[in-house]
N, C-alpha and C. Protein backbone atom coordinates (compact mmCIF):
# COMPACT_ATOMS: atom_id res chain seq x y z
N UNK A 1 86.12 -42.48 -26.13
CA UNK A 1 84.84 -43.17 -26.09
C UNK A 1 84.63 -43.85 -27.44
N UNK A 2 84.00 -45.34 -27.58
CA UNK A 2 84.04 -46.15 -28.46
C UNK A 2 83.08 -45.35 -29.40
N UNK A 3 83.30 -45.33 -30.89
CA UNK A 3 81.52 -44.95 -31.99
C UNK A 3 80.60 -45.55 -31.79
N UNK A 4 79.63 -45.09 -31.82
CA UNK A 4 78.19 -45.78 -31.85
C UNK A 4 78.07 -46.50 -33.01
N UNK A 5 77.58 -47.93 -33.05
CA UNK A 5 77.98 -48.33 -33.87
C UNK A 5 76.06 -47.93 -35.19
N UNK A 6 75.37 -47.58 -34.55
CA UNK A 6 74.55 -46.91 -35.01
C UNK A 6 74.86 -45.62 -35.73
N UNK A 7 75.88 -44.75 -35.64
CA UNK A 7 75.63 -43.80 -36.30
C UNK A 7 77.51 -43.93 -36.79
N UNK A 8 78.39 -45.05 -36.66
CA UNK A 8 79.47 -45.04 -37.45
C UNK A 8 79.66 -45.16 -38.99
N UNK A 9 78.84 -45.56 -39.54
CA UNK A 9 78.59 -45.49 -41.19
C UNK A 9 78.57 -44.15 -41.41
N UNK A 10 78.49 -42.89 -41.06
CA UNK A 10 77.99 -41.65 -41.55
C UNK A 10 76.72 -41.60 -41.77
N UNK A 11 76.02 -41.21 -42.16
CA UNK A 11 75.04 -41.11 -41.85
C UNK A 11 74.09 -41.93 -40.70
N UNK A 12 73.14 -40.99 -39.59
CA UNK A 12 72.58 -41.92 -38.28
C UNK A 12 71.65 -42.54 -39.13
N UNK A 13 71.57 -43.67 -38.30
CA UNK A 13 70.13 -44.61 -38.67
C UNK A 13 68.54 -43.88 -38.68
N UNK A 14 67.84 -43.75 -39.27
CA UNK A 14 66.70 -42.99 -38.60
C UNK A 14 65.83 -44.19 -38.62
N UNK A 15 64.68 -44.29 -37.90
CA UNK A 15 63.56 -45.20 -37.69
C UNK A 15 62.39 -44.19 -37.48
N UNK A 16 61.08 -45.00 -37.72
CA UNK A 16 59.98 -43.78 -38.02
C UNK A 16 58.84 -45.20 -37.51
N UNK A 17 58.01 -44.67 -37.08
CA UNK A 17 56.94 -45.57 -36.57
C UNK A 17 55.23 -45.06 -36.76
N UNK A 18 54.61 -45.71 -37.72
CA UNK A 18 53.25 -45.18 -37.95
C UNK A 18 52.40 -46.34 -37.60
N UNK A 19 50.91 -45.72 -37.62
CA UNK A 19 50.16 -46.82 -37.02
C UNK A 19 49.32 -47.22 -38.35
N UNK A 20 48.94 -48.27 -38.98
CA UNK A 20 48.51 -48.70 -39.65
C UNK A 20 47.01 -47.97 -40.29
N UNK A 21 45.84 -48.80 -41.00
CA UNK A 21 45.46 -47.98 -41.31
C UNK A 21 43.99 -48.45 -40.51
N UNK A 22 43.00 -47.93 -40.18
CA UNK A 22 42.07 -48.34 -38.99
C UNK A 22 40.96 -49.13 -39.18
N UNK A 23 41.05 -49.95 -38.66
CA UNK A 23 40.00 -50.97 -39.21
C UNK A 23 40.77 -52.76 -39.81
N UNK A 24 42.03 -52.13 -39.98
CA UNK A 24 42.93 -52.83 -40.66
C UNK A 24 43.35 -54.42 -39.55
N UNK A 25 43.13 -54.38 -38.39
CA UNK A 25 43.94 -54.70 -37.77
C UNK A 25 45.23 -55.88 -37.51
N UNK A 26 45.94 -54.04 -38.30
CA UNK A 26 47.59 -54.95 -38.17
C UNK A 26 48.18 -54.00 -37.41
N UNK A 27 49.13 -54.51 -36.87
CA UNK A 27 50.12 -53.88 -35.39
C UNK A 27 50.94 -52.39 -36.42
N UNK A 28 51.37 -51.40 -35.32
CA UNK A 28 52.44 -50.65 -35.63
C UNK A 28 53.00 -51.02 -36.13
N UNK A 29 54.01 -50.38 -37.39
CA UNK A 29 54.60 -50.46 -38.28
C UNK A 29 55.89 -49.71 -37.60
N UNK A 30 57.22 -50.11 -37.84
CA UNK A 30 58.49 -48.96 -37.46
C UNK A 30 59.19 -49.43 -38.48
N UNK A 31 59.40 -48.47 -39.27
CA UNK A 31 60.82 -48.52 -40.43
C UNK A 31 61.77 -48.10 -39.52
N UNK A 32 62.84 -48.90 -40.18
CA UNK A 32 64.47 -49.17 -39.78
C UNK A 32 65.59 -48.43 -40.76
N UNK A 33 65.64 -47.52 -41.11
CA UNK A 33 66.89 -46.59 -41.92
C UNK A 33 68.17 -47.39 -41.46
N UNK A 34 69.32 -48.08 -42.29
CA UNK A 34 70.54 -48.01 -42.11
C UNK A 34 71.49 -47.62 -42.99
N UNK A 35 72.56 -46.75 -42.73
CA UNK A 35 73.63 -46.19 -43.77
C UNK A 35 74.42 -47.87 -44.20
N UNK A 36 74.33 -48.72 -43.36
CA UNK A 36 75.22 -49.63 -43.75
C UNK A 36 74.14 -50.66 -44.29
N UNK A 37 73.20 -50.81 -44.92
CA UNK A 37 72.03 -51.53 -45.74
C UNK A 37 72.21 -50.98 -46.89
N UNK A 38 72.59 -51.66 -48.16
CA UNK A 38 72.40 -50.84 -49.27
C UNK A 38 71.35 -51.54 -50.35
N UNK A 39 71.25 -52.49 -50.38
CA UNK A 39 70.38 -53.16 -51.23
C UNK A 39 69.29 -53.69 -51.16
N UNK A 40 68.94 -54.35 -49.74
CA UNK A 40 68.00 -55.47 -49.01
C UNK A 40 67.21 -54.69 -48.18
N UNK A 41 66.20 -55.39 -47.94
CA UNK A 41 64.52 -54.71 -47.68
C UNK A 41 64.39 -55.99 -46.61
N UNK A 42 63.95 -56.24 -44.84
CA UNK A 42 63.50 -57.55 -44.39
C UNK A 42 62.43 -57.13 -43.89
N UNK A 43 61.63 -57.69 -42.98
CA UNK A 43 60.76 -56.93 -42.15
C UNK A 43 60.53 -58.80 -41.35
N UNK A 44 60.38 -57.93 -40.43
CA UNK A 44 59.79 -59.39 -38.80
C UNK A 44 58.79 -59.07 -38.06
N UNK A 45 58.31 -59.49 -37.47
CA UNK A 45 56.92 -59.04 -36.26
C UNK A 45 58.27 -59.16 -34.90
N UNK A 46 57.86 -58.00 -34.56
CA UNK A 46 58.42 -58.16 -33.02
C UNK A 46 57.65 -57.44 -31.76
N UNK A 47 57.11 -58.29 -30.96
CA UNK A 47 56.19 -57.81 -30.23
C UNK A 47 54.62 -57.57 -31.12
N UNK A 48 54.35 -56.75 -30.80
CA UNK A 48 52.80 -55.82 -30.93
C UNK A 48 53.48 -54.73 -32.28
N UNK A 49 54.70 -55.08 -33.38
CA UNK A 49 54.73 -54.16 -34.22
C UNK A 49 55.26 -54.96 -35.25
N UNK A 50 55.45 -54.75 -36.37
CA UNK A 50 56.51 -55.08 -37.76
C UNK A 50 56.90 -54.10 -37.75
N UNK A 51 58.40 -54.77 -37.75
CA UNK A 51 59.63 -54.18 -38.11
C UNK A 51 60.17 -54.60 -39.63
N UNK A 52 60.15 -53.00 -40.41
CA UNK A 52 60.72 -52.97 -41.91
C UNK A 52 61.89 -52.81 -41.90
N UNK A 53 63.32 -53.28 -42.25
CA UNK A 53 64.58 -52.84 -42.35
C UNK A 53 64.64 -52.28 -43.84
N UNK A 54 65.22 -50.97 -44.26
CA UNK A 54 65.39 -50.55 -45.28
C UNK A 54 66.69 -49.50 -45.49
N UNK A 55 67.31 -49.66 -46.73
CA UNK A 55 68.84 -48.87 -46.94
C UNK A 55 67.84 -47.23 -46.24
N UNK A 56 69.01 -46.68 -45.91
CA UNK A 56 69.20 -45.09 -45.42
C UNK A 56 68.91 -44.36 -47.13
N UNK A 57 69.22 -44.66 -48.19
CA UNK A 57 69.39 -43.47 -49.21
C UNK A 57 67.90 -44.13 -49.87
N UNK A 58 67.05 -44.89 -49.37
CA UNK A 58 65.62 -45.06 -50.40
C UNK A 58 65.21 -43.68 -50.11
N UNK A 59 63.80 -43.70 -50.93
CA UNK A 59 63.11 -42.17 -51.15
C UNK A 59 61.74 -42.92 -49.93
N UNK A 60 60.83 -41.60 -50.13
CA UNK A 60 59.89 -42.08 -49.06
C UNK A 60 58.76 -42.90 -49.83
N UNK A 61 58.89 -42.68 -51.33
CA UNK A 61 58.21 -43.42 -52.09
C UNK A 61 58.32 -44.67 -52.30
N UNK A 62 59.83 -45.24 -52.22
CA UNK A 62 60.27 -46.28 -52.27
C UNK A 62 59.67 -47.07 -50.86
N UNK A 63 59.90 -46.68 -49.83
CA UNK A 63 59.84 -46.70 -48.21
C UNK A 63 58.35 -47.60 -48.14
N UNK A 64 57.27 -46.34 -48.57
CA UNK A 64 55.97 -46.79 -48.55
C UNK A 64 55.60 -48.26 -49.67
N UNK A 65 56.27 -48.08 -50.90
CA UNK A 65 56.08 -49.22 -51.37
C UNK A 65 56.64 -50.47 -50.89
N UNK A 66 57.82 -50.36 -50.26
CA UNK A 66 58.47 -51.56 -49.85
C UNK A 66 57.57 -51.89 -48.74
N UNK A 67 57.72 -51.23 -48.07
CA UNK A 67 56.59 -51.70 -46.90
C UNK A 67 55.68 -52.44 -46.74
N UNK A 68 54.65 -51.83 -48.12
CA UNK A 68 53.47 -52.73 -48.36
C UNK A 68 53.48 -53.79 -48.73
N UNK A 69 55.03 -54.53 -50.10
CA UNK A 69 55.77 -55.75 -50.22
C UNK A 69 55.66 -56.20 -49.20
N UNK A 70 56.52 -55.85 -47.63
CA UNK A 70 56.88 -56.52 -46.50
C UNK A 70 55.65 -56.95 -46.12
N UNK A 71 54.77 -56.53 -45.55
CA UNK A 71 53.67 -56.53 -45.08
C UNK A 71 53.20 -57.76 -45.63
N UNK A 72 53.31 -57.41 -47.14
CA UNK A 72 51.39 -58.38 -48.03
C UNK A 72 52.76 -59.97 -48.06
N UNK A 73 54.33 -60.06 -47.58
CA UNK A 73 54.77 -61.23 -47.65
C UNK A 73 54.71 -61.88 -46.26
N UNK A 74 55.10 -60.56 -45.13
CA UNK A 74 54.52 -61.74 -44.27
C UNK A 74 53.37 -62.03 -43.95
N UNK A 75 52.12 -61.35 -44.42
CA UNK A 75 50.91 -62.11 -43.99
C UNK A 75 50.88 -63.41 -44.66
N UNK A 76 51.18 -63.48 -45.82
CA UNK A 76 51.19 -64.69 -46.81
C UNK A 76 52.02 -65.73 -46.06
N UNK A 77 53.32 -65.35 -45.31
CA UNK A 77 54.19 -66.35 -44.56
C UNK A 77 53.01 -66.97 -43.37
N UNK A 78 52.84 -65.73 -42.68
CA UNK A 78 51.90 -66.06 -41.68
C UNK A 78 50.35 -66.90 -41.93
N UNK A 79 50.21 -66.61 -43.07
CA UNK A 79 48.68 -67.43 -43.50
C UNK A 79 48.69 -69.02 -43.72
N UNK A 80 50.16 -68.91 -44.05
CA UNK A 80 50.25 -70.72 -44.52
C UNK A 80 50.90 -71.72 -43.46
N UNK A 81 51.32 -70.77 -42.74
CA UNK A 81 51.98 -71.29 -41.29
C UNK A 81 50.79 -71.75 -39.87
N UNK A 82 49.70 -71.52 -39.87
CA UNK A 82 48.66 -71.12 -38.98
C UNK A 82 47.71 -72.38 -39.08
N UNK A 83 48.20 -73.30 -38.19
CA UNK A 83 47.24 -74.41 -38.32
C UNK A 83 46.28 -73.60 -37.52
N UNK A 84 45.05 -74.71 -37.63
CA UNK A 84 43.68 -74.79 -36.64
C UNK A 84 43.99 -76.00 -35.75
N UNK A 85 43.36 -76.10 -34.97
CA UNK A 85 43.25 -77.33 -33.75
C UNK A 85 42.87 -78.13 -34.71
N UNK A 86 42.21 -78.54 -35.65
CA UNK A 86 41.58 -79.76 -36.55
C UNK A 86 43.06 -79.61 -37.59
N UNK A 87 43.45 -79.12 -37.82
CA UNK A 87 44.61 -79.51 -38.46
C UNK A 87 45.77 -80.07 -37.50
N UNK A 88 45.73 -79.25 -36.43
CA UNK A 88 47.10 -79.77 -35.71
C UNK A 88 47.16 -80.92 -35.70
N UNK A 89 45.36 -81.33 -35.28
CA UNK A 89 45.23 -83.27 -34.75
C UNK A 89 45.48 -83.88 -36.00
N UNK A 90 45.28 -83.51 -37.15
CA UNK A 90 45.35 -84.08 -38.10
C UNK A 90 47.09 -84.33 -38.52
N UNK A 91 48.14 -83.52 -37.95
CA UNK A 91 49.33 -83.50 -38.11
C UNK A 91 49.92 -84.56 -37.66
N UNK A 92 49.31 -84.33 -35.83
CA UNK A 92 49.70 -85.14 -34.58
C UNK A 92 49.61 -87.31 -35.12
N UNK A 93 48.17 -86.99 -35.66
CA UNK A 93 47.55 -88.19 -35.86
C UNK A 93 49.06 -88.98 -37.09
N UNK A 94 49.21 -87.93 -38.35
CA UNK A 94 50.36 -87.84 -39.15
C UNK A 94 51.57 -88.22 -38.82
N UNK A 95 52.12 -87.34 -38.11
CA UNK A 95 53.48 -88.04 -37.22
C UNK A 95 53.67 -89.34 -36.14
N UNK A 96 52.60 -89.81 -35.42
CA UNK A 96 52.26 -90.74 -35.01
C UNK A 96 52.26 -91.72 -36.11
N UNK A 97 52.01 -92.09 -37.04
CA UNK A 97 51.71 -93.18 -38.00
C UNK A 97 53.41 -92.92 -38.30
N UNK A 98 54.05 -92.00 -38.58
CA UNK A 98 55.04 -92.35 -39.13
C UNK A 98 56.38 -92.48 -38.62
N UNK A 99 56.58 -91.81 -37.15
CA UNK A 99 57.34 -92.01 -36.10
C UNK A 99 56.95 -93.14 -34.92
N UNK A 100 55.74 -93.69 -34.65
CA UNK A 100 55.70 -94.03 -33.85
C UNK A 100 54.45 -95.42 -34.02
N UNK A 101 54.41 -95.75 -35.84
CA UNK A 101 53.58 -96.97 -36.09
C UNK A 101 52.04 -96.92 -35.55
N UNK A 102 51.73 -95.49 -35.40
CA UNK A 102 50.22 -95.17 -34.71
C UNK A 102 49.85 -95.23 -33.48
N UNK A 103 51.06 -95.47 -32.53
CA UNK A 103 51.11 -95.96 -31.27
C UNK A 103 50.36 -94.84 -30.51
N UNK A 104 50.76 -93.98 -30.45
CA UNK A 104 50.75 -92.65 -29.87
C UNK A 104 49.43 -92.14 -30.43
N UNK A 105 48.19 -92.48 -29.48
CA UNK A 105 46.74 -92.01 -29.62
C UNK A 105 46.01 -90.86 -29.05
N UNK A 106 46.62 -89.47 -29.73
CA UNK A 106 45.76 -88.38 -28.71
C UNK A 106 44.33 -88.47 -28.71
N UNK A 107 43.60 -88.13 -27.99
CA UNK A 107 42.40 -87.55 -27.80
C UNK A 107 42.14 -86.51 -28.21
N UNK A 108 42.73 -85.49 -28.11
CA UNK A 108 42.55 -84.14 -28.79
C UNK A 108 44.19 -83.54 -28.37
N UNK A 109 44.17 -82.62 -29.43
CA UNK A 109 45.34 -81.72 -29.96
C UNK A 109 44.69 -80.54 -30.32
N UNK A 110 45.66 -79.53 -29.11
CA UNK A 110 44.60 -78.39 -29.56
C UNK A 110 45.55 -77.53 -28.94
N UNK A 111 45.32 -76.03 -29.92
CA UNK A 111 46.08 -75.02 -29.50
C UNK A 111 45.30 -74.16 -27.80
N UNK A 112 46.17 -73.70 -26.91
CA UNK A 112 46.07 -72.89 -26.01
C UNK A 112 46.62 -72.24 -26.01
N UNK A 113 46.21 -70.59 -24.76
CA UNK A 113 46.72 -69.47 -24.44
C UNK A 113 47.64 -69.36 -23.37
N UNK A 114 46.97 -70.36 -23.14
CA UNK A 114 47.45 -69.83 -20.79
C UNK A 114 48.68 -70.88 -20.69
N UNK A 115 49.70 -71.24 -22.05
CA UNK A 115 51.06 -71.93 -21.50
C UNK A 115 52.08 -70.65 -22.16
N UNK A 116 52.54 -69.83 -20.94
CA UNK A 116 53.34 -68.70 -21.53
C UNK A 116 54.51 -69.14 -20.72
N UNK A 117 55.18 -70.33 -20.36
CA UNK A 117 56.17 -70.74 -19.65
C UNK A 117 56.34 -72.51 -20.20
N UNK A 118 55.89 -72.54 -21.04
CA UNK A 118 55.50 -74.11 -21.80
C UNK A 118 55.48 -73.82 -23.33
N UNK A 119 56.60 -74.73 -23.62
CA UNK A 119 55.51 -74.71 -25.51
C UNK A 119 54.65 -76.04 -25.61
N UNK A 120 54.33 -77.06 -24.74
CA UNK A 120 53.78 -77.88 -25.17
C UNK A 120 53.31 -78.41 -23.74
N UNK A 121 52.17 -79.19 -23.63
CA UNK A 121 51.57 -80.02 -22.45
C UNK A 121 51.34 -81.51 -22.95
N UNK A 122 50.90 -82.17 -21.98
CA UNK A 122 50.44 -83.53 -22.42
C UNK A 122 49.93 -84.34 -20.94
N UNK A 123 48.91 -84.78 -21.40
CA UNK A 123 47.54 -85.49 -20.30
C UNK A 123 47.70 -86.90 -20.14
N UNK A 124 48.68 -87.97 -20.02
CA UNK A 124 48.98 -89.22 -21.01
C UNK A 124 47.40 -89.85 -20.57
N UNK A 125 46.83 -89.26 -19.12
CA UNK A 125 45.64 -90.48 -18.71
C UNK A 125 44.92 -89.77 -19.53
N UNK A 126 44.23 -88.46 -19.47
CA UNK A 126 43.10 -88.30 -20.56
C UNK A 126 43.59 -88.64 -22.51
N UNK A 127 45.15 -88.33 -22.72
CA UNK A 127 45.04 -88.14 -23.90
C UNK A 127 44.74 -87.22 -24.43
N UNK A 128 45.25 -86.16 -23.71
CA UNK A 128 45.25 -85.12 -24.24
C UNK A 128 46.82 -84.17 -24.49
N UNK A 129 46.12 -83.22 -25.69
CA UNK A 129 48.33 -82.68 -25.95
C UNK A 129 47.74 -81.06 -26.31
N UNK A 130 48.40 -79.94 -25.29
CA UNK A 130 47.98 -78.91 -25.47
C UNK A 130 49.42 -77.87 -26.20
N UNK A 131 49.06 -77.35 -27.43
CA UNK A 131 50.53 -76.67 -27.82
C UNK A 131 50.05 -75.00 -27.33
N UNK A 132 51.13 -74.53 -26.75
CA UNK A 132 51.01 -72.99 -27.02
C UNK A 132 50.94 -72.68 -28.03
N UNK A 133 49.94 -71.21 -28.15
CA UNK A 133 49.62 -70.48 -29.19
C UNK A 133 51.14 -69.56 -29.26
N UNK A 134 51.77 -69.39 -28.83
CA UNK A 134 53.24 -68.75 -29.32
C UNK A 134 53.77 -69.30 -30.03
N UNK A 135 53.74 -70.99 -30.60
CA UNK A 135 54.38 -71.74 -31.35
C UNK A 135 53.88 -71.51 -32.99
N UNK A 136 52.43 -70.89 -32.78
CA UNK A 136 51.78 -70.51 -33.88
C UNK A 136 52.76 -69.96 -34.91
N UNK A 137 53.13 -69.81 -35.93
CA UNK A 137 53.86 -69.15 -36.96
C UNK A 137 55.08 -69.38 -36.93
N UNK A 138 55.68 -70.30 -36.36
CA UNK A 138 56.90 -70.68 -36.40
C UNK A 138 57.06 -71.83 -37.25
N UNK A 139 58.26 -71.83 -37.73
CA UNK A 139 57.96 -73.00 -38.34
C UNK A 139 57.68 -74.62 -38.53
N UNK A 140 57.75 -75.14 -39.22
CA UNK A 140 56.82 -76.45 -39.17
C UNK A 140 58.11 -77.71 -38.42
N UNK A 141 58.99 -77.53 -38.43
CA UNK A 141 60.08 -78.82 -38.15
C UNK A 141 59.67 -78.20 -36.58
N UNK A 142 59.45 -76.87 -36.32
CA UNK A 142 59.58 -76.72 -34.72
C UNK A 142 58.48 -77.56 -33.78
N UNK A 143 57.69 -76.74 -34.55
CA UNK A 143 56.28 -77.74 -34.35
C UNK A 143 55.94 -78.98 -34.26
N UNK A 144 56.61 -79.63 -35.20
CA UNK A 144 56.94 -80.75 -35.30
C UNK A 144 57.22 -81.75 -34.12
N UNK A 145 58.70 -80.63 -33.83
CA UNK A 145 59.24 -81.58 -33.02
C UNK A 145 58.30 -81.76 -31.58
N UNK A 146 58.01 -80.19 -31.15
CA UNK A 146 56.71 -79.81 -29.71
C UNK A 146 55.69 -81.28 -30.27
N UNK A 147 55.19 -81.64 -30.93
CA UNK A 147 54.15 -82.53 -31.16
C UNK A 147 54.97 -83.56 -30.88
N UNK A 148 56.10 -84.18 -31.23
CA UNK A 148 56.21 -85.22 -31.36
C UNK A 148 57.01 -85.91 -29.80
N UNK A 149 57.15 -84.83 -29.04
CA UNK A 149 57.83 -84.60 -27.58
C UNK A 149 56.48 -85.37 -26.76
N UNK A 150 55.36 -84.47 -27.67
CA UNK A 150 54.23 -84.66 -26.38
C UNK A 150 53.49 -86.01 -27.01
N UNK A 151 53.74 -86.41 -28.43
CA UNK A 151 53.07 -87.39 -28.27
C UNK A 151 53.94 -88.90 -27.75
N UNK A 152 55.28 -88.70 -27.63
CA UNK A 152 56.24 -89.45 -26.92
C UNK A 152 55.86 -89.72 -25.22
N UNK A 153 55.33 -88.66 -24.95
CA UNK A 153 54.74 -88.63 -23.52
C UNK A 153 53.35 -89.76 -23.48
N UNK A 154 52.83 -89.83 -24.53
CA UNK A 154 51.47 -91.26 -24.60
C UNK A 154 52.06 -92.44 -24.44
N UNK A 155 53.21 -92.42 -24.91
CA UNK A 155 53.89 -94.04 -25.14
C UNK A 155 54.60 -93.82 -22.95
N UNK A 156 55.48 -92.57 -22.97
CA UNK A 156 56.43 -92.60 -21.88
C UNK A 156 55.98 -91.54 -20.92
N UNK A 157 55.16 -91.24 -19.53
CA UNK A 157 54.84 -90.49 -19.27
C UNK A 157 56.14 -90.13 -19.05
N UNK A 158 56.29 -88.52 -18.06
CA UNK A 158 57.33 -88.06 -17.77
C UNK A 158 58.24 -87.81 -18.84
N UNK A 159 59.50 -87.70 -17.98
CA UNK A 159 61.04 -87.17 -18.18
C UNK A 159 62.15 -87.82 -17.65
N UNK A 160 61.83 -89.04 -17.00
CA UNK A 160 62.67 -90.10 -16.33
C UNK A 160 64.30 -90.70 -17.42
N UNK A 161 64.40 -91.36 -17.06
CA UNK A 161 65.64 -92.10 -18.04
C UNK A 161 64.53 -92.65 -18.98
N UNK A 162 63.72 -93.41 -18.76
CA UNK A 162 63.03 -94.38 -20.04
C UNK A 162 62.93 -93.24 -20.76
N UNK A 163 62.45 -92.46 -20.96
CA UNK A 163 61.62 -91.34 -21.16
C UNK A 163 62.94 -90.85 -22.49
N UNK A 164 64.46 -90.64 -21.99
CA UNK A 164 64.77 -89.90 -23.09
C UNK A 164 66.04 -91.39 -24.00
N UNK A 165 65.73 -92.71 -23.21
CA UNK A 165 66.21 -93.70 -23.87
C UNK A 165 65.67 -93.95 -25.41
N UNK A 166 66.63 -94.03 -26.21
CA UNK A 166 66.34 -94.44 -28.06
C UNK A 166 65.15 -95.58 -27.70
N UNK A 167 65.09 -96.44 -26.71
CA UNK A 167 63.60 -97.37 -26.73
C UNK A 167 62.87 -96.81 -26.51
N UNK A 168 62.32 -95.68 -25.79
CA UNK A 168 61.30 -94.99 -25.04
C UNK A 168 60.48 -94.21 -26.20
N UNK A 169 60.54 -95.48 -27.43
CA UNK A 169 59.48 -94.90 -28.78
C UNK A 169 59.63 -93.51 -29.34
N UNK A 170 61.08 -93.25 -29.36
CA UNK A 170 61.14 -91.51 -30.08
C UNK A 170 61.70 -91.92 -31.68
N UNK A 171 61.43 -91.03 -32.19
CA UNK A 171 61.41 -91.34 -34.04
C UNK A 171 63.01 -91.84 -34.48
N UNK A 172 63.26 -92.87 -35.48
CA UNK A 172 64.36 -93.15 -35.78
C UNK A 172 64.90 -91.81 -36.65
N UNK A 173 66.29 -91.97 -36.50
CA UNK A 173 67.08 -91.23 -36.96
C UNK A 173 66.87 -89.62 -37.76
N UNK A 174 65.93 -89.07 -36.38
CA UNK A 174 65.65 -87.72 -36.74
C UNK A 174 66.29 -86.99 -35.57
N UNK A 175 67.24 -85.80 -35.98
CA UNK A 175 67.36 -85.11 -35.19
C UNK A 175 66.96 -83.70 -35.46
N UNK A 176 66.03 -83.19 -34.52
CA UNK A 176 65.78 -81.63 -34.86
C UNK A 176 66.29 -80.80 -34.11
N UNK A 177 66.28 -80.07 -34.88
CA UNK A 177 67.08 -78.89 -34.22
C UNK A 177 65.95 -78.02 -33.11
N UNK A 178 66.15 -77.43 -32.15
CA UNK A 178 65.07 -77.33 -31.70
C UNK A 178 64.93 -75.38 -31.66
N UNK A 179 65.80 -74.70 -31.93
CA UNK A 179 65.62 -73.36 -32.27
C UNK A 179 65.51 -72.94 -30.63
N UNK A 180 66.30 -73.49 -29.77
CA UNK A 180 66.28 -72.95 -28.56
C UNK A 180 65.13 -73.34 -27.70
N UNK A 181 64.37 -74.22 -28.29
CA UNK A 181 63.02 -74.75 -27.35
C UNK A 181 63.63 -75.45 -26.15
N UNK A 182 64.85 -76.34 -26.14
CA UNK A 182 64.66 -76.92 -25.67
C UNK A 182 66.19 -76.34 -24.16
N UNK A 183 65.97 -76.89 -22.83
CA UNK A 183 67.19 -76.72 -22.13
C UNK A 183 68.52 -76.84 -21.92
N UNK A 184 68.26 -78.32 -22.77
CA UNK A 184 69.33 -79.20 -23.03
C UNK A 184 69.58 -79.64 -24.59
N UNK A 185 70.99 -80.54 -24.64
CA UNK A 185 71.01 -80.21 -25.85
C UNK A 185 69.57 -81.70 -26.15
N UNK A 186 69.61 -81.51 -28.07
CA UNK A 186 68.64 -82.33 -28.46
C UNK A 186 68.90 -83.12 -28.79
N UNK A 187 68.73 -84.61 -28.03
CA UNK A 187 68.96 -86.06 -28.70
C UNK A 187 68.49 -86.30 -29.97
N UNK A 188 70.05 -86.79 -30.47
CA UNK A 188 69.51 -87.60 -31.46
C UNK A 188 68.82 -88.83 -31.53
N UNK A 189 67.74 -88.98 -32.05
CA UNK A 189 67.41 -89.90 -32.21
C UNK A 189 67.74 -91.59 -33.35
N UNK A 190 67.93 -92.42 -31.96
CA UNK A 190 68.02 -93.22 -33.25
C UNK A 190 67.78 -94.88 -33.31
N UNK A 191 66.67 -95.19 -32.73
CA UNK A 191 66.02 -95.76 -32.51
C UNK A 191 64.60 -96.53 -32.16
N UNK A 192 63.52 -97.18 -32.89
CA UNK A 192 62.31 -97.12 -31.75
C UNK A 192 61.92 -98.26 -31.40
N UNK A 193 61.85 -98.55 -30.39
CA UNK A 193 61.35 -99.76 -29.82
C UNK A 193 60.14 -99.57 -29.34
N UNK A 194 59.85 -100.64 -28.35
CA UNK A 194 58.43 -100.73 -27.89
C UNK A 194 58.71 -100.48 -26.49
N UNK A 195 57.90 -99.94 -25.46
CA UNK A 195 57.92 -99.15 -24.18
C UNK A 195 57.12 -99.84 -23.18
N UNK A 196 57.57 -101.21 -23.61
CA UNK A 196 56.99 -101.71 -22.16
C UNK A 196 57.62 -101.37 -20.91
């Protein structure tokens, strides 16, 4: 039978999970023990908890202090990442002037809940562009690109051929990466014309 690759370093991994402190409200906490971590400290949100990765031989003193590092960096990640709906439009309005010569006129840009099968919507007759709130804290090129998909949809409704043609008003010579947003792969862009 193959080793676990969890407990092949010699010493097992241990993980420990406490609940924060009350009133606080920040999610479960689970430290991550590994024998094969010796130097490096990460921590991520996953789900409804943060996850701390920390070497197997720290002390519990060390543990608790690192923690609170992890913690007080990603709120700080998370604080500067977190548009408002008046910022998003203010982004949307941003990338429009500079991908698309101002063409692309939302009405409103605004974060929602209820797209958990969507990162992005778009209204072309009202003018309207709705981003999921899951896109929240990710980073800004991602975002980016979700905005600049849906404000491509003002100039091109749909998903037709015009739609993913270099004329069909998508930004010159940007290609983003799309971090798995997308089904297919991601055109490069490299062209913009006008969408008559």
């Amino acid at each position: 039978m193959p080793a676990d690759p969890l407990h092949s370093a010699g010493k097992p991994q241990r993980s420990t999970t406490s609940q924060p402190p009350s009133g606080s409200g920040a999610s479960a906490i689970e430290v991550r023990r590994s024998a094969r971590r010796r130097r490096t400290v990460s921590a991520y949100r996953e789900g409804d908890r943060t996850v701390v990765l920390i070497p197997a031989r720290m002390s519990e003193a060390e543990e608790k202090r690192w923690v609170t590092v992890m913690l007080d960096k990603l709120a700080a990640q998370e604080s500067k990442r977190v548009l408002g709906d008046t910022e998003l439009a203010e982004r949307a309005e941003r990338l429009s002037a500079q991908y698309f010569d101002g063409r692309a006129r939302p009405t409103s840009v605004r974060w929602v809940t209820n797209q958990n099968t969507r990162w992005g919507s778009c209204t072309p007759s009202e003018g309207s562009i709705r981003l999921s709130h899951r896109l929240q804290g990710m980073p800004e090129y991602v975002v980016d690109y979700v905005l600049l998909h849906e404000l491509a949809h003002l100039l091109v409704p749909g998903h037709g051929p015009r739609f993913w043609r270099p004329s069909a008003g998508r930004p010159r010579g940007v290609t983003v990466p799309c971090g798995g947003l997308c089904t297919g792969s991601v055109p490069t862009y490299s062209g913009v014309g006008d969408c008559r």
